[in-house]
Protein backbone atom coordinates (compact mmCIF):
# COMPACT_ATOMS: atom_id res chain seq x y z
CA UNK A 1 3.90 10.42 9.28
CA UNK A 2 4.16 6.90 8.83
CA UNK A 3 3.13 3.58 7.18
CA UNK A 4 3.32 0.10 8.65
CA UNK A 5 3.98 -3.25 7.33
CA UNK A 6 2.76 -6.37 8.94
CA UNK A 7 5.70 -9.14 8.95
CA UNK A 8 3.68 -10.79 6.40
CA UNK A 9 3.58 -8.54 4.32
CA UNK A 10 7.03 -7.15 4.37
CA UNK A 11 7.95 -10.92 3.30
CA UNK A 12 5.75 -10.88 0.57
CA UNK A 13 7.05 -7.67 -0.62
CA UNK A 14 10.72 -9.10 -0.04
CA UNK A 15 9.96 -12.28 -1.78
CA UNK A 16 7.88 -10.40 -5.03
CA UNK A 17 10.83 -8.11 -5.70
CA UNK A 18 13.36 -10.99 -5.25
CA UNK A 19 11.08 -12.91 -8.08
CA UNK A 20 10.90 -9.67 -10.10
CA UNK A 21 14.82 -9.35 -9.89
CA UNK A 22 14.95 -5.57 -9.57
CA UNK A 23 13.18 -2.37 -7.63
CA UNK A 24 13.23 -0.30 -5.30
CA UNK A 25 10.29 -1.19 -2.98
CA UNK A 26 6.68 -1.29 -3.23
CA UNK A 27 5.07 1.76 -4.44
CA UNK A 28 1.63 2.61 -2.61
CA UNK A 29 -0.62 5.13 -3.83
CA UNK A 30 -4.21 6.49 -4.33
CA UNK A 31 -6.18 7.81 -7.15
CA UNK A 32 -10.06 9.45 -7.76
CA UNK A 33 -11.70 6.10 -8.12
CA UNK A 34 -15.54 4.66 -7.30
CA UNK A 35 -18.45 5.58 -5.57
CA UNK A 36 -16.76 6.86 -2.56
CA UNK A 37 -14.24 9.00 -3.82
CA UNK A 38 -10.18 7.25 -3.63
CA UNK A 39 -8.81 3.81 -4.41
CA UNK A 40 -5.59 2.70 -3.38
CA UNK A 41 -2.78 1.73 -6.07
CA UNK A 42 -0.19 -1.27 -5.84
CA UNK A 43 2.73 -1.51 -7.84
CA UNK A 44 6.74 -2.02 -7.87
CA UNK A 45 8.52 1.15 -7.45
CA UNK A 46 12.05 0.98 -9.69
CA UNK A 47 12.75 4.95 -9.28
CA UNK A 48 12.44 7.19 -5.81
CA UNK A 49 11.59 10.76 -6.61
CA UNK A 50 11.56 13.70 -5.05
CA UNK A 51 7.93 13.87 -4.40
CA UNK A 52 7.89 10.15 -2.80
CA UNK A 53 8.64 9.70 0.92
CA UNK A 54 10.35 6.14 2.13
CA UNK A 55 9.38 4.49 4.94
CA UNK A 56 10.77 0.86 6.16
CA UNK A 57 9.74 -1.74 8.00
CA UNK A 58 10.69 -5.40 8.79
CA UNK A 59 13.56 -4.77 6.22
CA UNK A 60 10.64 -3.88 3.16
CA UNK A 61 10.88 -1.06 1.36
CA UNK A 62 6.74 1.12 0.79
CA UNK A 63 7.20 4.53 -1.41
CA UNK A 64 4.13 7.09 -0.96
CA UNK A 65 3.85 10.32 -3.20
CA UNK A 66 2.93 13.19 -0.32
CA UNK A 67 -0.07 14.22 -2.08
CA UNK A 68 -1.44 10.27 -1.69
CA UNK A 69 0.44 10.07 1.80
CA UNK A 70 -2.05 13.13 3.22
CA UNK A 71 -4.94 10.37 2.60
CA UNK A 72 -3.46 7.40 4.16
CA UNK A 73 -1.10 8.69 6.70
CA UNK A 74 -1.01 5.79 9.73
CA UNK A 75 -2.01 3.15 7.60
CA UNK A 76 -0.90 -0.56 8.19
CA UNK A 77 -0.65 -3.05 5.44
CA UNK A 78 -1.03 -6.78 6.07
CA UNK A 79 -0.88 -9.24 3.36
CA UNK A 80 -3.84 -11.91 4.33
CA UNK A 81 -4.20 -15.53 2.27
CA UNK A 82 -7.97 -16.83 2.31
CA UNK A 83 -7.15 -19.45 0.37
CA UNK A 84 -4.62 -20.30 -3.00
CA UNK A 85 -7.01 -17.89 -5.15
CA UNK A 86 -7.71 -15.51 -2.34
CA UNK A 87 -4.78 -13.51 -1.40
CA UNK A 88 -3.61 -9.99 -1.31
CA UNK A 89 -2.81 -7.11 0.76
CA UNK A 90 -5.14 -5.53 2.97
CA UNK A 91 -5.28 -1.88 4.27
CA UNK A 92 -6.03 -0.87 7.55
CA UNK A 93 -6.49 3.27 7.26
CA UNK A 94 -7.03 5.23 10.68
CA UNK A 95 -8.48 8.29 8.02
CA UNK A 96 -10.95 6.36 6.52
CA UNK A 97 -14.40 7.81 7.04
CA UNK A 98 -16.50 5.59 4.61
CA UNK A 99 -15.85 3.18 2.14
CA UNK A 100 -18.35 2.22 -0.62
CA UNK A 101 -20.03 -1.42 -0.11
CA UNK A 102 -17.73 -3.55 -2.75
CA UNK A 103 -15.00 -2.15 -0.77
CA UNK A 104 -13.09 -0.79 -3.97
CA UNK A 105 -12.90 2.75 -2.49
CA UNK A 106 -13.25 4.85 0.57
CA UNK A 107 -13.99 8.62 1.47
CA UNK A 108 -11.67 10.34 3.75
């Protein structure tokens, strides 16, 4: 099982939890969301459970419940800048089978 981080985004992580002051890493997750069934979830992690799995790379810290990590196993994250208003991460997911047109959510 794994999940990768891009160098850019592994500094953006770095540099948004140096800004924030505290956490653990940056929690990734999935819920039941649009027309095509999941949506990912972005937030900071503060706490690590015993449900959550830890994976690092490029010294960043991602935390994935298992039951979210069966749907996105082998995904990389990069963290792309169009332009000053444009910006955010962006998921590349080997176990996506469709995703609906606005891009919002996929199908596994």
């Amino acid at each position: 099982m794994a999940i990768e981080l891009t160098e850019k985004a592994a500094e953006h992580i770095k540099t948004m939890l140096q800004q924030r002051g505290h956490g653990a890493g940056l929690r990734l997750s999935t819920k039941a969301a649009g027309c095509s069934g999941y949506a990912y979830v972005v937030d900071y992690a503060d706490d690590i459970t015993d449900d959550d799995v830890v994976f690092v790379n490029h010294g960043a810290t991602v935390i994935v419940d298992k039951q979210s990590l069966a749907l996105i196993d082998g995904i990389e994250i990069d963290f792309v800048k169009h332009n000053t208003l444009e910006q955010g991460f962006e998921f590349r997911n080997p176990n996506v089978k469709n995703m609906c047109g606005c891009g919002e959510s996929f199908t596994v």
